[in-house]
C-alpha atoms as a PDB file:
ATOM      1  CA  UNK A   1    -151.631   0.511  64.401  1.00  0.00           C
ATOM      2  CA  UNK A   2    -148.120  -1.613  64.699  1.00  0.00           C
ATOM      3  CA  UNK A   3    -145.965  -0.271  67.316  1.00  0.00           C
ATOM      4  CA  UNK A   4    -142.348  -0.182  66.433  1.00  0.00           C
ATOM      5  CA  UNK A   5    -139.869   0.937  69.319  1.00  0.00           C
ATOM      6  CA  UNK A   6    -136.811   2.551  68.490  1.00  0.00           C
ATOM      7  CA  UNK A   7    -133.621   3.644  70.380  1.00  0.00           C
ATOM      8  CA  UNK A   8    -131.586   5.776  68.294  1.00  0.00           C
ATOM      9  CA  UNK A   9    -128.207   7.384  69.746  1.00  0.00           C
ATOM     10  CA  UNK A  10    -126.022  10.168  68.369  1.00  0.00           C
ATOM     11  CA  UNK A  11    -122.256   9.567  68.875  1.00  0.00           C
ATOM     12  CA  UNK A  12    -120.717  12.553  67.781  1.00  0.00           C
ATOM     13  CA  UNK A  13    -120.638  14.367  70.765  1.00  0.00           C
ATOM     14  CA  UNK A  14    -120.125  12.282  74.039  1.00  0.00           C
ATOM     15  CA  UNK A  15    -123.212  11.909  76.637  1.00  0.00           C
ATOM     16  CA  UNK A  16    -122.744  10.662  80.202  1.00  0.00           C
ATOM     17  CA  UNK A  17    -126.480   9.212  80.081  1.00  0.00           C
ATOM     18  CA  UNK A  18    -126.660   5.270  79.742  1.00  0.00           C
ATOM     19  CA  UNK A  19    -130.246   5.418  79.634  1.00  0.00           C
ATOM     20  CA  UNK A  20    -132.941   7.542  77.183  1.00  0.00           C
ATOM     21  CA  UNK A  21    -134.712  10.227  79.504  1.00  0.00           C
ATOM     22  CA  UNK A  22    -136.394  11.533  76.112  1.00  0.00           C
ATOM     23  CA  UNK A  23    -139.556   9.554  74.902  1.00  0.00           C
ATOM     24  CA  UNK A  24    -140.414  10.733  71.160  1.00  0.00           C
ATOM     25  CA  UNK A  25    -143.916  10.004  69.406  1.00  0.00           C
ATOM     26  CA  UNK A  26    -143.211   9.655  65.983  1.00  0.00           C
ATOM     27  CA  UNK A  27    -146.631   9.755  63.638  1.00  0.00           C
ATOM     28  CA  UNK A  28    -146.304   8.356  60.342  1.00  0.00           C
ATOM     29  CA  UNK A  29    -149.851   8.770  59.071  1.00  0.00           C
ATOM     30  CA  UNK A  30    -152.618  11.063  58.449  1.00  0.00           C
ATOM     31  CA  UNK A  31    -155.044  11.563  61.211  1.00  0.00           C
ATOM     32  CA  UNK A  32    -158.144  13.777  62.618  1.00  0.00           C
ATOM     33  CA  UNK A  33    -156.378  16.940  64.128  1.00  0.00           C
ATOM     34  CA  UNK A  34    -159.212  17.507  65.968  1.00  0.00           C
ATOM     35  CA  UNK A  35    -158.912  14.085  67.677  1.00  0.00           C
ATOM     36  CA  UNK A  36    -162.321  13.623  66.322  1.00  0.00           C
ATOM     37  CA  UNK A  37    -161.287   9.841  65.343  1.00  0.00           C
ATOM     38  CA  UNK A  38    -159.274   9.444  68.017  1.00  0.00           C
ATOM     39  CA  UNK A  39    -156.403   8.490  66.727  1.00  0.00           C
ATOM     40  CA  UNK A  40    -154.327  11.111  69.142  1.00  0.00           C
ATOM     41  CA  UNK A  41    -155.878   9.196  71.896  1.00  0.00           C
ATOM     42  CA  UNK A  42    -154.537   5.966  70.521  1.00  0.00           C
ATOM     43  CA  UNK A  43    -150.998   7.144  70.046  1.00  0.00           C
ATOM     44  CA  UNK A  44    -151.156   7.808  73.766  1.00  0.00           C
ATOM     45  CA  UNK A  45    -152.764   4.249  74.242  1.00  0.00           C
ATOM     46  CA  UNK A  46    -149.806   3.249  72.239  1.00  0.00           C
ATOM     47  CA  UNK A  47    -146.731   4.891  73.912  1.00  0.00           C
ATOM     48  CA  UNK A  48    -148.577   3.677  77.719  1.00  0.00           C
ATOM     49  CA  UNK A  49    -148.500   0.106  76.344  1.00  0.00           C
ATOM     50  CA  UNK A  50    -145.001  -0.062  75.302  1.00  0.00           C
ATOM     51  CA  UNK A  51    -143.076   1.910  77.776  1.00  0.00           C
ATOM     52  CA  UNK A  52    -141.436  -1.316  79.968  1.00  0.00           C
ATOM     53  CA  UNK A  53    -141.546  -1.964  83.959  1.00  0.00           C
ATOM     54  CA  UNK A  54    -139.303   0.605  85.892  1.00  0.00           C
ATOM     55  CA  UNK A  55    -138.900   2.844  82.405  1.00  0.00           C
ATOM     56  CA  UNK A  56    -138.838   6.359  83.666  1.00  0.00           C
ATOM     57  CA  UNK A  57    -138.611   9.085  81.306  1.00  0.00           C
ATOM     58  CA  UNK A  58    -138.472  13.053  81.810  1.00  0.00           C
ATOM     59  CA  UNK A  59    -139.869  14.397  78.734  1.00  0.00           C
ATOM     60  CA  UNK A  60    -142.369  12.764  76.033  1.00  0.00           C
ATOM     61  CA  UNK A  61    -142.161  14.955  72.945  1.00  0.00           C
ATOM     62  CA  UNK A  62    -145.000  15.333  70.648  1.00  0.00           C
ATOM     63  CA  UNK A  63    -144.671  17.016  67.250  1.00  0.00           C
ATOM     64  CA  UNK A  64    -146.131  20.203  65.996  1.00  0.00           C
ATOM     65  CA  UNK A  65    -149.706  20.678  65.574  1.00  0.00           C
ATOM     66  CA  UNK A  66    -150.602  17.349  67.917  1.00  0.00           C
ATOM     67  CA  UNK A  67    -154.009  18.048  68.902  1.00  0.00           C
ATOM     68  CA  UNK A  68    -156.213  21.255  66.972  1.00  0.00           C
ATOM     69  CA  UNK A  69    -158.050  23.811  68.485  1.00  0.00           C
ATOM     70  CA  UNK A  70    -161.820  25.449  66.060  1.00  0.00           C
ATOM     71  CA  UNK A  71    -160.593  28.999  65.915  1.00  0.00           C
ATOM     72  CA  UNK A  72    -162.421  31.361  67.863  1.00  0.00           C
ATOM     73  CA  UNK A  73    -165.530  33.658  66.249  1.00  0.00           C
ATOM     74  CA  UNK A  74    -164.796  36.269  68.582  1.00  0.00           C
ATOM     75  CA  UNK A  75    -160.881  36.766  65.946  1.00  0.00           C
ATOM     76  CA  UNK A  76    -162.901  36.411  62.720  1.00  0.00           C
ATOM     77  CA  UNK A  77    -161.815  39.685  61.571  1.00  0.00           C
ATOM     78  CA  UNK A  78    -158.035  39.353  60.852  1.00  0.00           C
ATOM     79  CA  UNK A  79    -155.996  41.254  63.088  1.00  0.00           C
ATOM     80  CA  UNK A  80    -152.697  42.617  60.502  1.00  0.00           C
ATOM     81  CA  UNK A  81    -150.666  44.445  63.326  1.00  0.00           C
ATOM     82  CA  UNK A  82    -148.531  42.110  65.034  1.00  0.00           C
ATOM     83  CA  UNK A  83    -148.455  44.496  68.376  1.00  0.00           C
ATOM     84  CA  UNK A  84    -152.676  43.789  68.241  1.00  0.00           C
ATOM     85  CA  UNK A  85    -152.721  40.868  67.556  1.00  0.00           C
ATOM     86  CA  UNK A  86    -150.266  40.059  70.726  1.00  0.00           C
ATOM     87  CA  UNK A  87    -153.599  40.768  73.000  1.00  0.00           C
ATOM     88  CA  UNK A  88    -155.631  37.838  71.839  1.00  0.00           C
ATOM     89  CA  UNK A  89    -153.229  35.442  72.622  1.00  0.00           C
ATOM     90  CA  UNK A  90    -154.457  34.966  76.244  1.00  0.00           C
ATOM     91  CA  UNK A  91    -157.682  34.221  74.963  1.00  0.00           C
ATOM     92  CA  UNK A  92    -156.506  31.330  72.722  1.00  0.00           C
ATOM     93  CA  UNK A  93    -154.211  30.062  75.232  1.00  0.00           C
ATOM     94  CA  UNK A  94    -156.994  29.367  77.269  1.00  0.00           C
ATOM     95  CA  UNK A  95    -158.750  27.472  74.013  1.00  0.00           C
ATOM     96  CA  UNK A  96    -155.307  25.924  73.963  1.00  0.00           C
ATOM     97  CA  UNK A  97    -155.201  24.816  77.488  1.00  0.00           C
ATOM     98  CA  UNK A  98    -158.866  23.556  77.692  1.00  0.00           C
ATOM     99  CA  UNK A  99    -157.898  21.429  74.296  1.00  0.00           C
ATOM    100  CA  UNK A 100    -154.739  19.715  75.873  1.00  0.00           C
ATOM    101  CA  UNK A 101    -157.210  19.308  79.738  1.00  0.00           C
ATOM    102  CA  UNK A 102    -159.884  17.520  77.861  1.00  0.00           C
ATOM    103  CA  UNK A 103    -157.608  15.238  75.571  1.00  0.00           C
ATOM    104  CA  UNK A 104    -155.942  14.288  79.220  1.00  0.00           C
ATOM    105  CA  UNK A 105    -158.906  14.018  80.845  1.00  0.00           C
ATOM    106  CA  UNK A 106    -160.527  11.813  77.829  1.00  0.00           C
ATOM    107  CA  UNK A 107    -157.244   9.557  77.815  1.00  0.00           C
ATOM    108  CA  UNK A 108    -158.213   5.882  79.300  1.00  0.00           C
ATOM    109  CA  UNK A 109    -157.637   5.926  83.624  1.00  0.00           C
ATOM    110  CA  UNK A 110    -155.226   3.254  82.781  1.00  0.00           C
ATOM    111  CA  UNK A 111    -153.172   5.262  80.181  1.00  0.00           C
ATOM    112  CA  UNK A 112    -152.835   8.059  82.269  1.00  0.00           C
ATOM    113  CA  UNK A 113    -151.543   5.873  85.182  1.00  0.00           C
ATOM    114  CA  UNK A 114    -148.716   4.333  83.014  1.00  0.00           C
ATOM    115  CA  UNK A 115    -147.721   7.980  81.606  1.00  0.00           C
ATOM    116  CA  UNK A 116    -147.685   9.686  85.271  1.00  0.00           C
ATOM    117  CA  UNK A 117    -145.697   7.243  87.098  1.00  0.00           C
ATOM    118  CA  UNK A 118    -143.200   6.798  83.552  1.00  0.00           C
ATOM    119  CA  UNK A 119    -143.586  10.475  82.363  1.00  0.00           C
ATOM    120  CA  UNK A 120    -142.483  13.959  84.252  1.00  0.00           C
ATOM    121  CA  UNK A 121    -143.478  16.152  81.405  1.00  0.00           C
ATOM    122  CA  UNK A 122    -145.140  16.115  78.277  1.00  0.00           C
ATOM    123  CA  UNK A 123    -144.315  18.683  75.397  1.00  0.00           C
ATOM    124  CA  UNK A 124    -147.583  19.203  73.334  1.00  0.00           C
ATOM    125  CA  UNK A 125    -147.465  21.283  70.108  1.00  0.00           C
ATOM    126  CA  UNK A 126    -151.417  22.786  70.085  1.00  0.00           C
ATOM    127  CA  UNK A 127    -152.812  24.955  66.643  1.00  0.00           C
ATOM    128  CA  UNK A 128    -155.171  26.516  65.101  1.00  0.00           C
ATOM    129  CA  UNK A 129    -156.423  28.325  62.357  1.00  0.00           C
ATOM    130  CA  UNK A 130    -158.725  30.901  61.511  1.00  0.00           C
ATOM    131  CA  UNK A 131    -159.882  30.760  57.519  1.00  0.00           C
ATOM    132  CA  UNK A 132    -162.002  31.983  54.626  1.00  0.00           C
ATOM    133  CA  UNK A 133    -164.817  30.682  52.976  1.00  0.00           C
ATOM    134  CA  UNK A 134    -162.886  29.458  50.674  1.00  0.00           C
ATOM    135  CA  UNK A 135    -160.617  27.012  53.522  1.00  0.00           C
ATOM    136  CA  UNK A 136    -157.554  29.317  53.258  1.00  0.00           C
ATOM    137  CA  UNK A 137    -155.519  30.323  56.694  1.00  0.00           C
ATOM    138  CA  UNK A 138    -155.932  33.580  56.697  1.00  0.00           C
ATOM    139  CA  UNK A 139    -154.762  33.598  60.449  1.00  0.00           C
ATOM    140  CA  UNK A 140    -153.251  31.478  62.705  1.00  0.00           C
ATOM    141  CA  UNK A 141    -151.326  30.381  65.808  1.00  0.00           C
ATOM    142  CA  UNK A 142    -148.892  27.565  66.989  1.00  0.00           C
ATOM    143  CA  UNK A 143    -148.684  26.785  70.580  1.00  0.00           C
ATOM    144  CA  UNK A 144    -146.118  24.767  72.201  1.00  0.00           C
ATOM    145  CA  UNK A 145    -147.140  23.520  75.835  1.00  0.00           C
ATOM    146  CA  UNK A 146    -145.284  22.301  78.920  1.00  0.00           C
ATOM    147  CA  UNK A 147    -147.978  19.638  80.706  1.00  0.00           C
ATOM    148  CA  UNK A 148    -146.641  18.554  84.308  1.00  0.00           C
ATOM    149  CA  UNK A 149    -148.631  14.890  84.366  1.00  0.00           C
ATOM    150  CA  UNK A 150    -148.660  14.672  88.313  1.00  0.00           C
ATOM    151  CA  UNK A 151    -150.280  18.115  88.232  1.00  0.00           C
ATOM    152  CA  UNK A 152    -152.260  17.195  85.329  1.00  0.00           C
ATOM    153  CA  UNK A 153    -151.921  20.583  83.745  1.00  0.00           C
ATOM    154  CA  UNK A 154    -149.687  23.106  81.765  1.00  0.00           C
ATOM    155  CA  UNK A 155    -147.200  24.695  83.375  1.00  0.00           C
ATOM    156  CA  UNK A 156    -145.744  26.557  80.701  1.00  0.00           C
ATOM    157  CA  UNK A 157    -146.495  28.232  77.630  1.00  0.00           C
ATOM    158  CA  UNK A 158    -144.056  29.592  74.421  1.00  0.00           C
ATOM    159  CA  UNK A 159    -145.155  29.452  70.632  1.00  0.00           C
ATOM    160  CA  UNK A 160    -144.111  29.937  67.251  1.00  0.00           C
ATOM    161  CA  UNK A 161    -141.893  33.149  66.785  1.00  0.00           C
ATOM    162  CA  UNK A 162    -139.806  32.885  63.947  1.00  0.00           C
ATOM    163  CA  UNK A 163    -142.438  32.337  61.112  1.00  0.00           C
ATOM    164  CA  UNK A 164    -141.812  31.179  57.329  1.00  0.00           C
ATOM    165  CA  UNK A 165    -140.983  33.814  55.193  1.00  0.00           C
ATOM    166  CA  UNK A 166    -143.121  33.186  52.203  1.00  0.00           C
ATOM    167  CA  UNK A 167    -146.746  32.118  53.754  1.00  0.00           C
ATOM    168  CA  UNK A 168    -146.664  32.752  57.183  1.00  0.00           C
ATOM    169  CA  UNK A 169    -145.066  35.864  57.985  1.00  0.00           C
ATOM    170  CA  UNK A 170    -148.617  37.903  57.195  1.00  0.00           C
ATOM    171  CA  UNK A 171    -150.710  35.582  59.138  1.00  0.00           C
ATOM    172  CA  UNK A 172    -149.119  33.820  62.127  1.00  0.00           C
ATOM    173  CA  UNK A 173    -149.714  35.307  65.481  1.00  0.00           C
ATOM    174  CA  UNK A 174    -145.962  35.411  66.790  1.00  0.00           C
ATOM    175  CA  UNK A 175    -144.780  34.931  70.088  1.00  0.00           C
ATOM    176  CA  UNK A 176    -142.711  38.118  70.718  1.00  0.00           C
ATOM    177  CA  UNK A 177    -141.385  37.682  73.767  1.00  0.00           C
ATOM    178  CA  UNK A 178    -138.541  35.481  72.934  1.00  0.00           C
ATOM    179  CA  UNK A 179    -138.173  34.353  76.705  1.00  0.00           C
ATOM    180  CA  UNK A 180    -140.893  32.090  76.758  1.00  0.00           C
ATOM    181  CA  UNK A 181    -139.072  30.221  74.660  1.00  0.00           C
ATOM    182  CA  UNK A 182    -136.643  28.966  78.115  1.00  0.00           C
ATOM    183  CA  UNK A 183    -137.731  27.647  81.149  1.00  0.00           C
ATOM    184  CA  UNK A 184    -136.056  26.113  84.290  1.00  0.00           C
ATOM    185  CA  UNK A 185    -137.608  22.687  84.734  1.00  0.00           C
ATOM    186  CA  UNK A 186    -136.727  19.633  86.074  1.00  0.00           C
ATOM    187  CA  UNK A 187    -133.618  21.228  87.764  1.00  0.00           C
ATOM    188  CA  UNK A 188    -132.428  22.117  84.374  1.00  0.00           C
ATOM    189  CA  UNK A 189    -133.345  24.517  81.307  1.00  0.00           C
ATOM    190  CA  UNK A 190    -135.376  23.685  78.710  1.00  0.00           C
ATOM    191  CA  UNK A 191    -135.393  25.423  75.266  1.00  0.00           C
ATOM    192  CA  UNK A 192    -138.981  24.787  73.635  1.00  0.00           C
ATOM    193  CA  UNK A 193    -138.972  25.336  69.842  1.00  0.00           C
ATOM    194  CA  UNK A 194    -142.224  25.852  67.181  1.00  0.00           C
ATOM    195  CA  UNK A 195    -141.671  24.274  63.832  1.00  0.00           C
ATOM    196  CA  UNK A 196    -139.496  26.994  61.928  1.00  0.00           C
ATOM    197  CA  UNK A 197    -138.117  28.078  65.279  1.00  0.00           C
ATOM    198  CA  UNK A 198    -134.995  26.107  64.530  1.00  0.00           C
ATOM    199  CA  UNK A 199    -134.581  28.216  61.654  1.00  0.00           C
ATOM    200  CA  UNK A 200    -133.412  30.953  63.753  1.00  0.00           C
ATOM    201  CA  UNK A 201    -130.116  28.967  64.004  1.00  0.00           C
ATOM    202  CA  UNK A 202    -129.319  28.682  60.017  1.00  0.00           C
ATOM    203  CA  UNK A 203    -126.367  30.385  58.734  1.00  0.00           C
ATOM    204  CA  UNK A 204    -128.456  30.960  55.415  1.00  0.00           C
ATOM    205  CA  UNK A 205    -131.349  32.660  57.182  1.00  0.00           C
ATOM    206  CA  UNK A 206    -128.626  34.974  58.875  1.00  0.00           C
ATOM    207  CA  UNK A 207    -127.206  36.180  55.936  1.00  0.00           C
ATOM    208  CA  UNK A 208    -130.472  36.929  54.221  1.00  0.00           C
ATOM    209  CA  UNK A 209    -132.313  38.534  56.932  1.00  0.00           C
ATOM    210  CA  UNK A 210    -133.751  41.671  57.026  1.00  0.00           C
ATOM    211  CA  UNK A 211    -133.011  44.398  59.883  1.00  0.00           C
ATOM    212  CA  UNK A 212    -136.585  42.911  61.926  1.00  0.00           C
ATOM    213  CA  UNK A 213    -135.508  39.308  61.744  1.00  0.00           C
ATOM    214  CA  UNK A 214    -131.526  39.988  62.268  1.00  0.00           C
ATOM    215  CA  UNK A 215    -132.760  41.757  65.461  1.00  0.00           C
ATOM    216  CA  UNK A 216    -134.691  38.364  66.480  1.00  0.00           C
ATOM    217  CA  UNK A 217    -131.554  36.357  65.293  1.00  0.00           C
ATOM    218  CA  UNK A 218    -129.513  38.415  68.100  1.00  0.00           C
ATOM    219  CA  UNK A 219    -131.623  38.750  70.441  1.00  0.00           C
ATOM    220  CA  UNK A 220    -132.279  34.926  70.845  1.00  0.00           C
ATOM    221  CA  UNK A 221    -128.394  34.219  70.651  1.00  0.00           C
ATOM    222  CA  UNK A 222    -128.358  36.523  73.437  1.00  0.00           C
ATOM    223  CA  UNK A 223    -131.023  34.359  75.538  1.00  0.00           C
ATOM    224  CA  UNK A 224    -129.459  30.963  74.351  1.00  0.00           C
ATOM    225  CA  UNK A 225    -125.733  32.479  76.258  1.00  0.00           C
ATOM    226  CA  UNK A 226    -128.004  33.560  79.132  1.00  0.00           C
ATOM    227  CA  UNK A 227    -129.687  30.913  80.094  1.00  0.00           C
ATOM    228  CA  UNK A 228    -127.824  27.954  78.827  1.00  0.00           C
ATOM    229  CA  UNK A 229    -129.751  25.668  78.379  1.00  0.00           C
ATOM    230  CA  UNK A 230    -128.886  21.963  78.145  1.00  0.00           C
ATOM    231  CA  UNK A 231    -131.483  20.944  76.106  1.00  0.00           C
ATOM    232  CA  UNK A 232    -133.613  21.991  72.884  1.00  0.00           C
ATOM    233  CA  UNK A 233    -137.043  19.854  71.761  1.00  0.00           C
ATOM    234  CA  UNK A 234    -138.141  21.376  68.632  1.00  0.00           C
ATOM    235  CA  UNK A 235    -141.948  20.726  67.246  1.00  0.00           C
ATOM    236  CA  UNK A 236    -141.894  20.898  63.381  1.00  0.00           C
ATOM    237  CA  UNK A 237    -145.155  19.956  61.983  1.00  0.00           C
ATOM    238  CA  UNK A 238    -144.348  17.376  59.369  1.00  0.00           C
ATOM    239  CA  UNK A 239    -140.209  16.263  58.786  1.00  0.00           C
ATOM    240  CA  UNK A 240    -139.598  13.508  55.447  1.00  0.00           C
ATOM    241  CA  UNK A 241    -135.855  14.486  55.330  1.00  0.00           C
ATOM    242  CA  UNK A 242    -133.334  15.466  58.283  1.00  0.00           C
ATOM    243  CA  UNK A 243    -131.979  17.868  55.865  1.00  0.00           C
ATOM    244  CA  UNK A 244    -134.837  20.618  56.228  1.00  0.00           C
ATOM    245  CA  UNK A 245    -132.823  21.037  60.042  1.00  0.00           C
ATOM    246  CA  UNK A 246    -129.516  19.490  59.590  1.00  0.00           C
ATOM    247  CA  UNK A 247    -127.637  22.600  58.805  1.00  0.00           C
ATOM    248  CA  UNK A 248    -129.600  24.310  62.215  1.00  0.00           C
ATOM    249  CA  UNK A 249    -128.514  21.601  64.540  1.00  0.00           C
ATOM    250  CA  UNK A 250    -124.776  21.071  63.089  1.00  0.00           C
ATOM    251  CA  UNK A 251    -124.782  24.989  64.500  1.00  0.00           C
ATOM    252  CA  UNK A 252    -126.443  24.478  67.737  1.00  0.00           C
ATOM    253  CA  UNK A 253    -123.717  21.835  68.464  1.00  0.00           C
ATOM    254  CA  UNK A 254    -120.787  23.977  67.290  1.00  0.00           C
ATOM    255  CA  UNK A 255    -122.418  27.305  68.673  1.00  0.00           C
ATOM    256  CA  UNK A 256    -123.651  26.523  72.454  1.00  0.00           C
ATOM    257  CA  UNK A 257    -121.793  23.652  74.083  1.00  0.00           C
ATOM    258  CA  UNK A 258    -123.840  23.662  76.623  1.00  0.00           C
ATOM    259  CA  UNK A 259    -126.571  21.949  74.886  1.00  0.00           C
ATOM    260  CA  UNK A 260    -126.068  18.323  75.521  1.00  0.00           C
ATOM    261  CA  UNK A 261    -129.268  16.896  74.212  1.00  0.00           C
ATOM    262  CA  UNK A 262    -131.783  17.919  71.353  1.00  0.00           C
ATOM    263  CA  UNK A 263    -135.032  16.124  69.751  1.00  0.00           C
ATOM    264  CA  UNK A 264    -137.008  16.835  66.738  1.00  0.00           C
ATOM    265  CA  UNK A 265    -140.560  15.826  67.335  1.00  0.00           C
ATOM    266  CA  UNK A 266    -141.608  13.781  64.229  1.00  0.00           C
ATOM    267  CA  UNK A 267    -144.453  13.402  61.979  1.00  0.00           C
ATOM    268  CA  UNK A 268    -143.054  11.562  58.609  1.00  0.00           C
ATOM    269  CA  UNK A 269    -145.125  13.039  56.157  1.00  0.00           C
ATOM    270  CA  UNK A 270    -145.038  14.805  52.946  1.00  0.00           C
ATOM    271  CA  UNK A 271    -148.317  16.254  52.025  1.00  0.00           C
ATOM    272  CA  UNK A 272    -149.676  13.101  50.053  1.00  0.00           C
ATOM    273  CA  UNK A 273    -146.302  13.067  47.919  1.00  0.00           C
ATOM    274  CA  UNK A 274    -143.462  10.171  48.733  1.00  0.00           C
ATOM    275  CA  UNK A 275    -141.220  11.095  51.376  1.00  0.00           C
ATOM    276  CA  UNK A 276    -137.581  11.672  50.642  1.00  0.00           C
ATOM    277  CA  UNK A 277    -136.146   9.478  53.369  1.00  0.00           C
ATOM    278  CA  UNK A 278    -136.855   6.593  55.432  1.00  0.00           C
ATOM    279  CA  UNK A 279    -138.231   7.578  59.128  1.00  0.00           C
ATOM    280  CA  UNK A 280    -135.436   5.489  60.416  1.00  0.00           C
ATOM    281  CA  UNK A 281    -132.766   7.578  59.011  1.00  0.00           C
ATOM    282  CA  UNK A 282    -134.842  10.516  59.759  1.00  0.00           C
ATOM    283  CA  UNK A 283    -135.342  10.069  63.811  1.00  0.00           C
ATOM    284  CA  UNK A 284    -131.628   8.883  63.870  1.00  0.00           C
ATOM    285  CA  UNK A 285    -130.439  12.569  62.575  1.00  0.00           C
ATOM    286  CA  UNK A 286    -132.770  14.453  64.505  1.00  0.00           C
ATOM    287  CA  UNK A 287    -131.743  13.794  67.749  1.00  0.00           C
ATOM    288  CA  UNK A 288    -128.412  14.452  70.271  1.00  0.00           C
ATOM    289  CA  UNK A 289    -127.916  11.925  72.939  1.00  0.00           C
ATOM    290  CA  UNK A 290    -129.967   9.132  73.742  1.00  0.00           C
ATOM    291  CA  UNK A 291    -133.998   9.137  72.847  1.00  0.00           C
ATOM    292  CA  UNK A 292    -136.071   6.333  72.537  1.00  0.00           C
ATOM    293  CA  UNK A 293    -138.978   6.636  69.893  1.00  0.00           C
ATOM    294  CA  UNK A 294    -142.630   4.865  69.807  1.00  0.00           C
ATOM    295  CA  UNK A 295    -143.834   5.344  65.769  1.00  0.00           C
ATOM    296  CA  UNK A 296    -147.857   5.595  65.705  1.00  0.00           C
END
């Protein structure tokens, strides 16, 4: 595939940086989920080839649904009840975490050399689904992971808790602890967003929630005065127009001044139709501050 590096830099709001500290792996094509062709393996190959000499970076941001997990057999049976379904999470964290260990482990000895001494952190966004006969989700989960490189393993876990309202509210395992959603890392805090996540910030989705997600809505404005943090990376699965989070991120800036920097991770696709926008103009409005981007 044809690299093509990008810095793109938001000037709205003033930054003190000079230099990216965000690395962003944009996809722009269709690939094995499972990794089964590789081609996750040669967007890393990709991103270790063109980061430069003496280019250090603290996060590399994937986007949602990365790398795929096979559902396990032991969950066939869907679980409806959101409080019982919270209890087989652990068990498909640890799918989760064995799926991110052997794509790291599986990466080239000279790719993961380049990404550990250019790399802190890595932000993976891990799935999987359980479905019918027929190929329908009728279950599923979205991890978002935290991967330390010189420890060469997760070191933090969150996940999708703010679902879609008309497919995924009756089949998405939430994450209901809305705390795992901040962690202190890196001497700073880190927000870590699933796809929809963002949503939680719309003024629309506010006004139109019912009395379980306007709970959500205030409890994780609560957590964002709380903690603070100074950054947001968001995973949304597939992104052809800025649009579908513009109206979430104009409110994050006007809402918590504290956050200085924000990234969309960014696959430009639109399920086989043509995509609304260029990827240019969508990595240049998904971003605060400075964040270089390697499209795969």
């Amino acid at each position: 595939m044809k690299a093509k590096l990008a810095a793109a830099t938001k000037t709205k709001l003033k930054t003190t940086r000079t230099k990216a500290r965000i690395l962003r792996l944009a996809l722009k094509t269709e690939y094995d989920l499972f990794n089964k062709d590789k081609s996750a393996t040669k967007a890393f190959n990709l991103l270790a080839h063109e980061i430069k000499d003496k280019q250090y970076f603290d996060y590399l941001v994937t986007p949602g649904g990365f790398i795929h997990f096979k559902w396990s057999a032991r969950f066939a049976n869907v679980i409806k009840d959101q409080k019982e379904s919270q209890k087989i999470i652990p068990a498909l964290k640890k799918l989760a975490d064995e799926t991110i260990q052997n794509f790291w482990n599986t990466l080239p000895e000279k790719t993961k050399q380049k990404l550990q001494s250019s790399v802190k952190f890595i932000t993976f966004g891990v799935d999987s689904n359980n479905k019918d006969g027929y190929g329908n989700v009728i279950q599923c989960i979205q991890f978002v992971a935290l991967f330390d490189t010189k420890k060469s393993k997760v070191i933090h876990w969150t996940g999708k808790s703010y679902p879609t309202t008309y497919d995924q509210k009756s089949r998405l395992i939430e994450f209901e602890d809305l705390k795992t959603h901040f962690v202190k890392v890196n001497k700073e805090t880190v927000c870590l967003l699933g796809c929809h996540d963002l949503k939680i910030f719309s003024p629309r989705a506010k006004a139109i929630a019912g009395q379980e997600r306007q709970l959500k809505i205030k409890e994780f404005d609560k957590l964002m005065k709380q903690f603070k943090p100074n950054i947001i990376i968001q995973h949304p699965h597939t992104t052809d127009t800025y649009k579908i989070w513009n109206t979430e991120w104009k409110t994050v800036e006007k809402k918590y001044p504290f956050v200085t920097e924000y990234v969309s991770g960014i696959r430009h696709y639109n399920n086989g139709h043509k995509t609304r926008e260029t990827i240019k103009n969508v990595l240049d409005k998904t971003i605060l501050g400075k964040v270089e981007t390697i499209i795969f």
